[in-house]
PDB file of N, CA and C in Angstrom:
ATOM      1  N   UNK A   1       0.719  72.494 -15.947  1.00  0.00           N
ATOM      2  CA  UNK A   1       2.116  72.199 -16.261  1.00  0.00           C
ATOM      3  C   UNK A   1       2.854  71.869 -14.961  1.00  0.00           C
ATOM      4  N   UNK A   2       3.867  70.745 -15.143  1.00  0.00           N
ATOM      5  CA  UNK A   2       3.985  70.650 -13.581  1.00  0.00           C
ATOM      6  C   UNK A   2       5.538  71.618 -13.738  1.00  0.00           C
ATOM      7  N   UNK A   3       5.901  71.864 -12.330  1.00  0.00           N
ATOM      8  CA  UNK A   3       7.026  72.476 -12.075  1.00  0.00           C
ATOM      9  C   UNK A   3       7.878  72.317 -10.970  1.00  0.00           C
ATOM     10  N   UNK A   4       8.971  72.833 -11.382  1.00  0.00           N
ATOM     11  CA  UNK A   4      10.456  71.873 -10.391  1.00  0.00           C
ATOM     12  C   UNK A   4      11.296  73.241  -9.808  1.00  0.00           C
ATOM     13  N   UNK A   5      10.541  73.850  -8.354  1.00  0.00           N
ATOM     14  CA  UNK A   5      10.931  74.795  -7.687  1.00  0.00           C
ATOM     15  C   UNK A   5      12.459  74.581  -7.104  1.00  0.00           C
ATOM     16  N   UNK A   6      13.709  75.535  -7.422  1.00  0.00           N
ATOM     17  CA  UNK A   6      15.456  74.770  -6.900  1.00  0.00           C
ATOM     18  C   UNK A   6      15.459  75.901  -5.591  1.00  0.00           C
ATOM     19  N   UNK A   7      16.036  75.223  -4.882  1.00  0.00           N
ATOM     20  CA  UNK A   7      16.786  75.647  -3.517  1.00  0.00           C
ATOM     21  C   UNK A   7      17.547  75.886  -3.576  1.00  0.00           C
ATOM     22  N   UNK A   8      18.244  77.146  -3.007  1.00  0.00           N
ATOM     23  CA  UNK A   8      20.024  77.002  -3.465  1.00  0.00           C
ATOM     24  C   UNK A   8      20.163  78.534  -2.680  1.00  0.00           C
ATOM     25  N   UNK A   9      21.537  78.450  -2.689  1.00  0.00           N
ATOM     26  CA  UNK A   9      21.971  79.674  -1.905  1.00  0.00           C
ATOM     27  C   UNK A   9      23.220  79.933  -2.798  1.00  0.00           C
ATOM     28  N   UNK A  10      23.002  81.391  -2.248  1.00  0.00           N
ATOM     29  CA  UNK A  10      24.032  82.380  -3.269  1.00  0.00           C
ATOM     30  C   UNK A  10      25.266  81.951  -2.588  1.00  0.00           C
ATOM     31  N   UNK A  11      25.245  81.723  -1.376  1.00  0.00           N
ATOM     32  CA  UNK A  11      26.587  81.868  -1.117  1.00  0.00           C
ATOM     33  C   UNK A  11      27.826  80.906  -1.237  1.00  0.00           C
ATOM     34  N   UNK A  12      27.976  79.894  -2.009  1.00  0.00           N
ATOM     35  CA  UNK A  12      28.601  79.516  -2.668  1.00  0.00           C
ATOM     36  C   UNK A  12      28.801  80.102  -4.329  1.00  0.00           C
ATOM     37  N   UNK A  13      30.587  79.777  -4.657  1.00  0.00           N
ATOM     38  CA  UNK A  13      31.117  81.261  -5.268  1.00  0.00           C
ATOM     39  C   UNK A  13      30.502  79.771  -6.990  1.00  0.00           C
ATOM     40  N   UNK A  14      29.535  78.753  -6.340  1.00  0.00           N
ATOM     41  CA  UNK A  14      29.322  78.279  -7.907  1.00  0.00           C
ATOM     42  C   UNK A  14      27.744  78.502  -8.400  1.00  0.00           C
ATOM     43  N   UNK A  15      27.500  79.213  -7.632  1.00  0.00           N
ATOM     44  CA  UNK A  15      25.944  79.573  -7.636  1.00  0.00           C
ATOM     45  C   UNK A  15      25.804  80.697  -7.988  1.00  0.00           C
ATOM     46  N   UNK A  16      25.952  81.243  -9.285  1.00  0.00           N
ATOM     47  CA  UNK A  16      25.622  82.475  -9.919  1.00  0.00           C
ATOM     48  C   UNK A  16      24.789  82.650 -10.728  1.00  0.00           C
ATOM     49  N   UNK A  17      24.163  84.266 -11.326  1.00  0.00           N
ATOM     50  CA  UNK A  17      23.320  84.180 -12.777  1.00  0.00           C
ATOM     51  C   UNK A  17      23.787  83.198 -13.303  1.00  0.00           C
ATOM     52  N   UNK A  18      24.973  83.106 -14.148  1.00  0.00           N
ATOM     53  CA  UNK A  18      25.079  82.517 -15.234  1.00  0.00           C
ATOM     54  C   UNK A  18      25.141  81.173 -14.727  1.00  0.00           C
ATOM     55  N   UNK A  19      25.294  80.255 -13.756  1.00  0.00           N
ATOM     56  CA  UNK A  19      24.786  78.713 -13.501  1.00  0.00           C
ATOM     57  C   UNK A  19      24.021  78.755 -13.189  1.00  0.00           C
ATOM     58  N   UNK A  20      23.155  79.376 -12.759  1.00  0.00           N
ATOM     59  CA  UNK A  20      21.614  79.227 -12.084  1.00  0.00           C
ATOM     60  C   UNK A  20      20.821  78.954 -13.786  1.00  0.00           C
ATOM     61  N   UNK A  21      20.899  80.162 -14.743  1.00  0.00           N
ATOM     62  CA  UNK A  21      20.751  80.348 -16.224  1.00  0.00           C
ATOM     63  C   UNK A  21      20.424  79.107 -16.876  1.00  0.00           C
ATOM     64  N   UNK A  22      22.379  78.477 -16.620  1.00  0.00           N
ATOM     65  CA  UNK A  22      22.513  76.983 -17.688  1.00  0.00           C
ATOM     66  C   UNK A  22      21.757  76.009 -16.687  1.00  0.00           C
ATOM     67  N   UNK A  23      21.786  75.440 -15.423  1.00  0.00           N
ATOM     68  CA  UNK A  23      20.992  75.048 -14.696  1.00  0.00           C
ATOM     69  C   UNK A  23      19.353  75.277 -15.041  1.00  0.00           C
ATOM     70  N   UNK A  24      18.909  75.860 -15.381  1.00  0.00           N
ATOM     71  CA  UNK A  24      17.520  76.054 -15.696  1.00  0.00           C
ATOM     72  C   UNK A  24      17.191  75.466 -17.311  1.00  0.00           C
ATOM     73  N   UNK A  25      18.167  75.787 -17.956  1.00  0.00           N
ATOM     74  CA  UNK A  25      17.781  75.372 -19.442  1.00  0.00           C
ATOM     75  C   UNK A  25      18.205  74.165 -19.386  1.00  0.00           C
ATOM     76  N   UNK A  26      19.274  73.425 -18.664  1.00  0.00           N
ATOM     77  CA  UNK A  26      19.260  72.060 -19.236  1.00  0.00           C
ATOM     78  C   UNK A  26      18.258  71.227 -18.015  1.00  0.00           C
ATOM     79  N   UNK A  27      17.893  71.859 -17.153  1.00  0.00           N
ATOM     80  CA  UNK A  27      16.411  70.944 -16.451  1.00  0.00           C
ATOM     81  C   UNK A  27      15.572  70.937 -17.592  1.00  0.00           C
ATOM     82  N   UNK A  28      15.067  72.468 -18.078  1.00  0.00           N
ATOM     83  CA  UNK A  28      13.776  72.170 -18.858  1.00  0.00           C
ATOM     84  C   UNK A  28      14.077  71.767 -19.766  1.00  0.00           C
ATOM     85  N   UNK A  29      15.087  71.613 -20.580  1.00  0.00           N
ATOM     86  CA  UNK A  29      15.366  71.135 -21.720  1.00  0.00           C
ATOM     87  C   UNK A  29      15.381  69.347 -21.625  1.00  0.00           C
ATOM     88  N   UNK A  30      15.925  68.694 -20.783  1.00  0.00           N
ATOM     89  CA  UNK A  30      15.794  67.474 -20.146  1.00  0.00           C
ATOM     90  C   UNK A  30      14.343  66.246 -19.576  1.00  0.00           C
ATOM     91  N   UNK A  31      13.950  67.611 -18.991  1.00  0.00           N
ATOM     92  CA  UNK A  31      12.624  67.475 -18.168  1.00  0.00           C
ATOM     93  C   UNK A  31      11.239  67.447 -19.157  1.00  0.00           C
ATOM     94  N   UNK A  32      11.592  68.691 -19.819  1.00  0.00           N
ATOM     95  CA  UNK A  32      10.140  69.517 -20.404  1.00  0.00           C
ATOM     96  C   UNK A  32       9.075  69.827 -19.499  1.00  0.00           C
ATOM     97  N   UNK A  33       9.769  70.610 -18.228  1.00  0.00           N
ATOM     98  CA  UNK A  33       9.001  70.549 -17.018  1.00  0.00           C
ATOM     99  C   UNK A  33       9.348  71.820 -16.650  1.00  0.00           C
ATOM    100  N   UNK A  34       8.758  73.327 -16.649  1.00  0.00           N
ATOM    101  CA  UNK A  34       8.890  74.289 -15.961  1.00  0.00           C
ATOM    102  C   UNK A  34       9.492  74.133 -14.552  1.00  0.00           C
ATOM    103  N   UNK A  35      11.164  75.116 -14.512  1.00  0.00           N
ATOM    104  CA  UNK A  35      11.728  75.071 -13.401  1.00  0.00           C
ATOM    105  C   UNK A  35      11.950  76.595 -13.062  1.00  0.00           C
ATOM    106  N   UNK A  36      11.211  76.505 -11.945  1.00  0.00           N
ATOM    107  CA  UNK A  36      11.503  78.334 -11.380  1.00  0.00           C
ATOM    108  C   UNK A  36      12.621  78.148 -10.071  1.00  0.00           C
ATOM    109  N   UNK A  37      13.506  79.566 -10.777  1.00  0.00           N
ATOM    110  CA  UNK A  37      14.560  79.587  -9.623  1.00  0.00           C
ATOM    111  C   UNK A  37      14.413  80.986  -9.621  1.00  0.00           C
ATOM    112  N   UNK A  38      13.897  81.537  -8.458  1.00  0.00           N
ATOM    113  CA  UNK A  38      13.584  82.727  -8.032  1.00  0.00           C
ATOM    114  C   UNK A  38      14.576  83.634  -8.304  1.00  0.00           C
ATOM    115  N   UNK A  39      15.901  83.518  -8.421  1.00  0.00           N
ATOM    116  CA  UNK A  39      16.556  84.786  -8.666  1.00  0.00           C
ATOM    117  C   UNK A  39      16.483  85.240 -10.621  1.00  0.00           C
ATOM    118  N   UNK A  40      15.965  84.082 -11.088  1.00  0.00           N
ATOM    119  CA  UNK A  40      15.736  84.558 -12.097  1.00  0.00           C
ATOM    120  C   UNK A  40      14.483  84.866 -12.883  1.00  0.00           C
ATOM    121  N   UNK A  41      13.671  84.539 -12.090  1.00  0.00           N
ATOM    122  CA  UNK A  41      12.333  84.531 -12.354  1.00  0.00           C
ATOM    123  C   UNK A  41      11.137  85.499 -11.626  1.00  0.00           C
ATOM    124  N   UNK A  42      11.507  85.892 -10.566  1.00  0.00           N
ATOM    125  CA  UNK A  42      11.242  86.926  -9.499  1.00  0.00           C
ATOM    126  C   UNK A  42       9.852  88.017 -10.370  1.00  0.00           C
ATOM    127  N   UNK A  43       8.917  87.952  -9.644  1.00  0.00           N
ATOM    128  CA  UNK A  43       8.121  88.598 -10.642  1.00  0.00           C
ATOM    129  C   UNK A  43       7.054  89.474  -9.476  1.00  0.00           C
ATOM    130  N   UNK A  44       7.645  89.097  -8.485  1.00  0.00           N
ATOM    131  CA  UNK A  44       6.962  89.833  -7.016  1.00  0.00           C
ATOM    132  C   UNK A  44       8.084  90.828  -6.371  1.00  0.00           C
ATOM    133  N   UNK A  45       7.479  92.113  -5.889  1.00  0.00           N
ATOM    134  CA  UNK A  45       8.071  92.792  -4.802  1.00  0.00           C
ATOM    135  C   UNK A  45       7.761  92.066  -3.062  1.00  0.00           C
ATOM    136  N   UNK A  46       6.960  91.417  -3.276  1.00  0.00           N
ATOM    137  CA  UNK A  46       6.786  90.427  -2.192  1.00  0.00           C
ATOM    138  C   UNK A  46       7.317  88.871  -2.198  1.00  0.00           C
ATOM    139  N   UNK A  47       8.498  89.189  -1.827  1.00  0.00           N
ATOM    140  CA  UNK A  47       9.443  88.050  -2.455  1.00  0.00           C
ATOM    141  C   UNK A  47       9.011  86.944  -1.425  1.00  0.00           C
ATOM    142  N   UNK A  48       9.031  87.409  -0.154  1.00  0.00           N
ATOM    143  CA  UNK A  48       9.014  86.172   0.739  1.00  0.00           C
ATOM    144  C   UNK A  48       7.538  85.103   0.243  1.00  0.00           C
ATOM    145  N   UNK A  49       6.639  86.281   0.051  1.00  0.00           N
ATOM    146  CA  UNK A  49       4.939  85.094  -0.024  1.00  0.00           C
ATOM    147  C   UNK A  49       5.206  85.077  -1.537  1.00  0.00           C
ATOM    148  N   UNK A  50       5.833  85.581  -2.753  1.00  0.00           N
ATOM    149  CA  UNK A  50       5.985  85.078  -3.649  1.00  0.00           C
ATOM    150  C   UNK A  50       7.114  83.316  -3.842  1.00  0.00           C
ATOM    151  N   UNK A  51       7.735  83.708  -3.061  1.00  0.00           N
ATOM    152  CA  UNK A  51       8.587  82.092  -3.248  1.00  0.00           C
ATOM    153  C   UNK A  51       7.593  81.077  -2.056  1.00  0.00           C
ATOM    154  N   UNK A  52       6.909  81.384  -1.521  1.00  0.00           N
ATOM    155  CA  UNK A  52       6.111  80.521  -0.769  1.00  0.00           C
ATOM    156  C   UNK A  52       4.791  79.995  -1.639  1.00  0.00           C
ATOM    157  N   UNK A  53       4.504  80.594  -2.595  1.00  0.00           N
ATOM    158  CA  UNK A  53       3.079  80.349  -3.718  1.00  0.00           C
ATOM    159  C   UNK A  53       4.229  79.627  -4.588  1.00  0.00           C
ATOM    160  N   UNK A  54       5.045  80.193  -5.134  1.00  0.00           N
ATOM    161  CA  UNK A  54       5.930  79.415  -6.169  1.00  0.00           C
ATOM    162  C   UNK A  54       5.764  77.654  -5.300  1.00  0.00           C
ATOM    163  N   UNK A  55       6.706  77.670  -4.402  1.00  0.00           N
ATOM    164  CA  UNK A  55       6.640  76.360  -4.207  1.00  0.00           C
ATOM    165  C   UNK A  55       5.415  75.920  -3.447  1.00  0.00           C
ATOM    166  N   UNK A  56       4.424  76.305  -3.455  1.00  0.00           N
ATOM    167  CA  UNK A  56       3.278  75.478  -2.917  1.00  0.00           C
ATOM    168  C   UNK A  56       2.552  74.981  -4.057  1.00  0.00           C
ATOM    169  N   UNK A  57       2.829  75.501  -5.296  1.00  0.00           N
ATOM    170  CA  UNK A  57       2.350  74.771  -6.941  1.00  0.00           C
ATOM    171  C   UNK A  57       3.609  74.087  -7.490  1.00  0.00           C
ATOM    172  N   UNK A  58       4.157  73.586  -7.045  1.00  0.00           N
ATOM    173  CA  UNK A  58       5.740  72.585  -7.423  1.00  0.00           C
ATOM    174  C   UNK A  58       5.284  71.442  -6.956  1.00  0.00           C
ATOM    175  N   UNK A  59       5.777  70.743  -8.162  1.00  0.00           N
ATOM    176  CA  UNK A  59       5.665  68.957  -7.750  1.00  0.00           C
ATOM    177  C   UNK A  59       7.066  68.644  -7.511  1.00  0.00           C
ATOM    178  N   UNK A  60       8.156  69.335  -7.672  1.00  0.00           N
ATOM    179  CA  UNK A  60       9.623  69.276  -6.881  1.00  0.00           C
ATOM    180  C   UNK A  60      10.347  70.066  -6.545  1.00  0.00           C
ATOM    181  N   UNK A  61      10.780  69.548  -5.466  1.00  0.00           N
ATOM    182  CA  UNK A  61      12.088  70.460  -5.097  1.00  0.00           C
ATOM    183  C   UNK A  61      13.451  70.002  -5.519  1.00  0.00           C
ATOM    184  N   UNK A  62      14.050  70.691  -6.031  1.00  0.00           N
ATOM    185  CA  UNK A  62      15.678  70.822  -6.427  1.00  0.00           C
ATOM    186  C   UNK A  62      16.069  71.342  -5.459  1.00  0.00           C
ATOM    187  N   UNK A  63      17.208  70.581  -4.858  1.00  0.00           N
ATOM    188  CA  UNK A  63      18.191  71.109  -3.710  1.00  0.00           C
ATOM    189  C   UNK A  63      19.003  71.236  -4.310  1.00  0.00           C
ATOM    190  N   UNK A  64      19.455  72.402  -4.523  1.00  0.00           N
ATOM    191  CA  UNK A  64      21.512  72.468  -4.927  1.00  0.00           C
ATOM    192  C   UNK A  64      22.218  72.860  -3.626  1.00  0.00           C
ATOM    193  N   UNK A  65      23.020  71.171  -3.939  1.00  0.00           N
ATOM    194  CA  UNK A  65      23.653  70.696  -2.655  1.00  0.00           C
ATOM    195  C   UNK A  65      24.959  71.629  -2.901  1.00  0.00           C
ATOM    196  N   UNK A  66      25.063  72.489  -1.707  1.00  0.00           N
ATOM    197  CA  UNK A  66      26.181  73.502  -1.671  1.00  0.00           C
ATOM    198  C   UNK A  66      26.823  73.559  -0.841  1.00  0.00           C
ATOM    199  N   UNK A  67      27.903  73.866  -0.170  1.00  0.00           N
ATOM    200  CA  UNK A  67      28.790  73.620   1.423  1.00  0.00           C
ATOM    201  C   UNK A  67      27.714  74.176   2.043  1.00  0.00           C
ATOM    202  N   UNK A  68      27.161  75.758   1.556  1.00  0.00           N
ATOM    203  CA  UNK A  68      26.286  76.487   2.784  1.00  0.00           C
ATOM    204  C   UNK A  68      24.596  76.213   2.870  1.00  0.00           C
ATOM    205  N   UNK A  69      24.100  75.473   2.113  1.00  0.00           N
ATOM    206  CA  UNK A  69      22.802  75.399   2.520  1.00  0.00           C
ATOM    207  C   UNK A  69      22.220  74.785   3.897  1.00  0.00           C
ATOM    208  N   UNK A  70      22.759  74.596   4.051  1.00  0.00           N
ATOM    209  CA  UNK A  70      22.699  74.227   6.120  1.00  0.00           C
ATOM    210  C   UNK A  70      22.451  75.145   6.890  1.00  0.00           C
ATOM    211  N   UNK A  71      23.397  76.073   6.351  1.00  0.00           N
ATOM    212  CA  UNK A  71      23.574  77.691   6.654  1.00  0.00           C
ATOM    213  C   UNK A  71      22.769  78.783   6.230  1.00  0.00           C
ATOM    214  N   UNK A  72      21.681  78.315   5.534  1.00  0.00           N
ATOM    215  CA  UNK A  72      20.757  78.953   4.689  1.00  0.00           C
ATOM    216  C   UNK A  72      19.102  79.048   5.164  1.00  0.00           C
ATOM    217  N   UNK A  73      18.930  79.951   6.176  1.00  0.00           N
ATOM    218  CA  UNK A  73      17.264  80.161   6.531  1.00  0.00           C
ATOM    219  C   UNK A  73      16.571  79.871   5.483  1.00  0.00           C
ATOM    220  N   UNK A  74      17.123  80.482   4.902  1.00  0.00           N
ATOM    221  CA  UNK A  74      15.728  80.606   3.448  1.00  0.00           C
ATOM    222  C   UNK A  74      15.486  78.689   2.763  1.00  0.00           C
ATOM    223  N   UNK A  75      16.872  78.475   2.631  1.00  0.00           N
ATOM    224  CA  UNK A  75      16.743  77.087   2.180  1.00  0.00           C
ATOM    225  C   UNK A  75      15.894  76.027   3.045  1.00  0.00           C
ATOM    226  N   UNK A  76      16.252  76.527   4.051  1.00  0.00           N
ATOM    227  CA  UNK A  76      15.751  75.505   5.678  1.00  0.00           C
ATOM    228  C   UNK A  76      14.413  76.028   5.761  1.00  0.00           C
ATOM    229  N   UNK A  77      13.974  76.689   5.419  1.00  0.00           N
ATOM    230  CA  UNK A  77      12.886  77.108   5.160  1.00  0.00           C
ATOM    231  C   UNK A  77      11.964  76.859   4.086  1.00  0.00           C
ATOM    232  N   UNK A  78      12.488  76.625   3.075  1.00  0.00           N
ATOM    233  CA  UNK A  78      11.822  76.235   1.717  1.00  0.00           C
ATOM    234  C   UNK A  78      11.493  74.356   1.921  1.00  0.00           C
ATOM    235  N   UNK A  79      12.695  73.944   2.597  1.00  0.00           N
ATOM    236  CA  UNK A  79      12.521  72.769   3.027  1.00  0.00           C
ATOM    237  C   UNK A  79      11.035  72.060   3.695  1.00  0.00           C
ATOM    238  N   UNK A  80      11.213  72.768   4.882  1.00  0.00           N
ATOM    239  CA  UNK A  80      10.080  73.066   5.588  1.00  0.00           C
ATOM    240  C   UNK A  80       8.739  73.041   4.841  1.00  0.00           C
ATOM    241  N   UNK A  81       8.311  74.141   3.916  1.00  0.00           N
ATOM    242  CA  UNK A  81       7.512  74.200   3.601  1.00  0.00           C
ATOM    243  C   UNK A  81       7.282  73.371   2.379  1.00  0.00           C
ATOM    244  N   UNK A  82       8.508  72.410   2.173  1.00  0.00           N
ATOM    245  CA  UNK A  82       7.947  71.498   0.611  1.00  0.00           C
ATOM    246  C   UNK A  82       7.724  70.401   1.592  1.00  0.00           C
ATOM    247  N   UNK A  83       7.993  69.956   2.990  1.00  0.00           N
ATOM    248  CA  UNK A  83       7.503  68.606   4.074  1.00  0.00           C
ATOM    249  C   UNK A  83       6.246  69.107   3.985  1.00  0.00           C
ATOM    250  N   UNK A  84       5.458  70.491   4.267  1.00  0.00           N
ATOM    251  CA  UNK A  84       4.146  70.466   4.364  1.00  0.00           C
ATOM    252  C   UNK A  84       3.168  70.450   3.635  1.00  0.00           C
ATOM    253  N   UNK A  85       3.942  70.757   2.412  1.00  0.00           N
ATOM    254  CA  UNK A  85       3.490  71.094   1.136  1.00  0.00           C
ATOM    255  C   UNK A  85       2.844  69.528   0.243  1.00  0.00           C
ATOM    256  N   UNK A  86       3.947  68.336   0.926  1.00  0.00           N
ATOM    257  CA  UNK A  86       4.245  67.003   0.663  1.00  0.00           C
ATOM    258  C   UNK A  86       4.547  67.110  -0.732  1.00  0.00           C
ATOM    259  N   UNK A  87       5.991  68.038  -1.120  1.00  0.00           N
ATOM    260  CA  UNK A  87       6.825  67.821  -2.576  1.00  0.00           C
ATOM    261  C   UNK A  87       7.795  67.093  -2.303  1.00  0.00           C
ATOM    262  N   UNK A  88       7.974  66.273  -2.851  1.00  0.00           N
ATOM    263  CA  UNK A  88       9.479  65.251  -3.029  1.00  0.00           C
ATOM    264  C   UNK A  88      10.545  66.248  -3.329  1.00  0.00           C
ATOM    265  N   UNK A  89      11.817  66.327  -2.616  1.00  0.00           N
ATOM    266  CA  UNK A  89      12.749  66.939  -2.527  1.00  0.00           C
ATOM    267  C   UNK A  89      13.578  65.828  -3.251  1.00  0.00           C
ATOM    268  N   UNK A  90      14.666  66.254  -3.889  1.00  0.00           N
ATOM    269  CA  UNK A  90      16.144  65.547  -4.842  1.00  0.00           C
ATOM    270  C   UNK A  90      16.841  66.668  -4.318  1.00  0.00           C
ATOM    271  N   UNK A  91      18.365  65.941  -4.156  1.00  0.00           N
ATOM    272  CA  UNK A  91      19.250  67.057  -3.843  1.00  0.00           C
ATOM    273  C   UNK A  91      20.394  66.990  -4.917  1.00  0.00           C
ATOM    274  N   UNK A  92      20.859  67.958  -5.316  1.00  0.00           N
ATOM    275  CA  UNK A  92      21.914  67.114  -6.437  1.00  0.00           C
ATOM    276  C   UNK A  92      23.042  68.420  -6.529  1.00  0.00           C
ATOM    277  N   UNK A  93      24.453  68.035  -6.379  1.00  0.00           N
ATOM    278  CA  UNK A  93      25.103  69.015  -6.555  1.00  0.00           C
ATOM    279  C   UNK A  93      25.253  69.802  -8.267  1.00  0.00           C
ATOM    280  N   UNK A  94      25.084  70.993  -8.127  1.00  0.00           N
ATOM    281  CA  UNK A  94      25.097  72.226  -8.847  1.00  0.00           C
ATOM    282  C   UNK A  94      26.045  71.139 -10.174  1.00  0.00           C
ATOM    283  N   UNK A  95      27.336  70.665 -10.237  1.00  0.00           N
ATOM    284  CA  UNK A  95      28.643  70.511 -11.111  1.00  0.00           C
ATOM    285  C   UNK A  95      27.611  69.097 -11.962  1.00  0.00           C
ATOM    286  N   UNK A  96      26.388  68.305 -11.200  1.00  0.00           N
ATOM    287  CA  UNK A  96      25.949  67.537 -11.827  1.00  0.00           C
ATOM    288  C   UNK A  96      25.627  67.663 -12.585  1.00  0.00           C
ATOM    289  N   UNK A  97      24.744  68.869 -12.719  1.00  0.00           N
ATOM    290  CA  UNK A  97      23.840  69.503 -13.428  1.00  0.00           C
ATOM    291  C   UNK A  97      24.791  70.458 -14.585  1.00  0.00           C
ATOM    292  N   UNK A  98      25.383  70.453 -14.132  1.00  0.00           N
ATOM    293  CA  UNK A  98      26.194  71.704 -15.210  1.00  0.00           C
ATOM    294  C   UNK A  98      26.864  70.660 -16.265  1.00  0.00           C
ATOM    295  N   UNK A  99      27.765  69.375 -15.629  1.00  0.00           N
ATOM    296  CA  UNK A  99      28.073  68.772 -16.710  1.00  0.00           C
ATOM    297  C   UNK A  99      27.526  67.199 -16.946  1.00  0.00           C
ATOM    298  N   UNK A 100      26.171  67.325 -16.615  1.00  0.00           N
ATOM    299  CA  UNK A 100      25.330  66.393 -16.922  1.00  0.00           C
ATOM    300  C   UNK A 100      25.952  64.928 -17.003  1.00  0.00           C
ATOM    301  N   UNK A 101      25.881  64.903 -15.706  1.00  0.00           N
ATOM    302  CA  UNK A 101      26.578  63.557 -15.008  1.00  0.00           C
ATOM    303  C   UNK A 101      25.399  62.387 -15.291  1.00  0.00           C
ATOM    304  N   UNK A 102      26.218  61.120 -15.058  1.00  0.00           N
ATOM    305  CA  UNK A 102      24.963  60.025 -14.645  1.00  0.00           C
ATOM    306  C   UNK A 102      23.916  60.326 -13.409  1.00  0.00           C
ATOM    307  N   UNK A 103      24.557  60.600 -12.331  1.00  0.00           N
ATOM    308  CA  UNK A 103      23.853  60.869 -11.427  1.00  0.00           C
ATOM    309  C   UNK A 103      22.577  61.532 -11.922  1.00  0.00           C
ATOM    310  N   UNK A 104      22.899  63.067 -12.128  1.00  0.00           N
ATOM    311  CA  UNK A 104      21.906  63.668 -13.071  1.00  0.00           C
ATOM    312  C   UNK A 104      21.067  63.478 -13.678  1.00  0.00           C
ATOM    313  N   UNK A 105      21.390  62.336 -14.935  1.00  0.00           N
ATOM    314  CA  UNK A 105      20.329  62.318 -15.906  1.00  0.00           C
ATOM    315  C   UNK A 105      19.909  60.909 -15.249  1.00  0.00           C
ATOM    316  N   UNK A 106      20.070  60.253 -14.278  1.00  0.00           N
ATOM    317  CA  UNK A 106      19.056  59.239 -13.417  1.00  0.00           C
ATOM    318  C   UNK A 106      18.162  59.896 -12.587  1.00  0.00           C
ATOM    319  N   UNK A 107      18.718  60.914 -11.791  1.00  0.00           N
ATOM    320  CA  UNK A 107      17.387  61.251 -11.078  1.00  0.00           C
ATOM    321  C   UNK A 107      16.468  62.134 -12.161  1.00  0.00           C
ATOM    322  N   UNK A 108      16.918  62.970 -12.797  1.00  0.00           N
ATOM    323  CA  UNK A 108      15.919  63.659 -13.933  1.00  0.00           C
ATOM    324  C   UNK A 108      15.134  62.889 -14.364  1.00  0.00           C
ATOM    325  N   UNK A 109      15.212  61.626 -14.908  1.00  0.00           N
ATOM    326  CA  UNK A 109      14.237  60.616 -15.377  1.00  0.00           C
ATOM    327  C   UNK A 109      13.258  60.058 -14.312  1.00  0.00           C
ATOM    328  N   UNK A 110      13.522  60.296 -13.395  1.00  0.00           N
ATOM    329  CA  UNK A 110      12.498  60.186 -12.597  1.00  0.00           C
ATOM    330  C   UNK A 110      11.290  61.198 -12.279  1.00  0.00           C
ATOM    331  N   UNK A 111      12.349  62.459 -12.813  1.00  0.00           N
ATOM    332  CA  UNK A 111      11.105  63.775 -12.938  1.00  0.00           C
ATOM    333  C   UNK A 111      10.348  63.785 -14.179  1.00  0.00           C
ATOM    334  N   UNK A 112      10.919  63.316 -15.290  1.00  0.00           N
ATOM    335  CA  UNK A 112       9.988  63.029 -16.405  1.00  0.00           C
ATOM    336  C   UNK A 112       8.857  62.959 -16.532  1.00  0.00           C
TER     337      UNK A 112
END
């Protein structure tokens, strides 16, 4: 099954359970493509080598483009390892996805 690993940082005040949630159901619902976003899916006490196996079996990365992911080790890091990994990264702001913009449902069709 392929799958669409998201990047994103908490620290923007639009990045919560409940958008991370609707964010996940309308990828897979869109896609029909398993999307793991670690804060909701978390199934390791070894979080760091668990999100490093997560995205080393991802055929994408989702960036949710946020003011702070610049600011984000972990993101800059996930980055990193989807260049070595060689996953195609999309970046798309969080509000695309929530109210299913054009933008949105053009690059999604490309994840199809």
């Amino acid at each position: 099954m392929r799958k669409i690993f998201v990047s994103y940082t908490t620290r923007s005040s639009e990045i919560n359970i409940k958008n991370l949630e609707l964010i996940k159901e309308k990828l897979e619902r869109f896609t029909n493509v398993y999307v793991y976003i670690e804060l909701l899916d978390k199934n390791s006490s070894k979080k760091q080598e668990n999100v490093i196996n997560e995205l080393s079996t991802s055929d994408y990365l989702l960036l949710l483009d946020t003011e702070y992911i610049d600011k984000s080790i972990w993101v800059q890091l996930e980055l990193e390892y989807a260049l070595i990994f060689n996953i195609p990264v999309t970046k798309l702001k969080p509000s695309f996805i929530l109210e299913e913009t054009q933008e949105y449902i053009h690059t999604m069709k490309k994840i199809k």
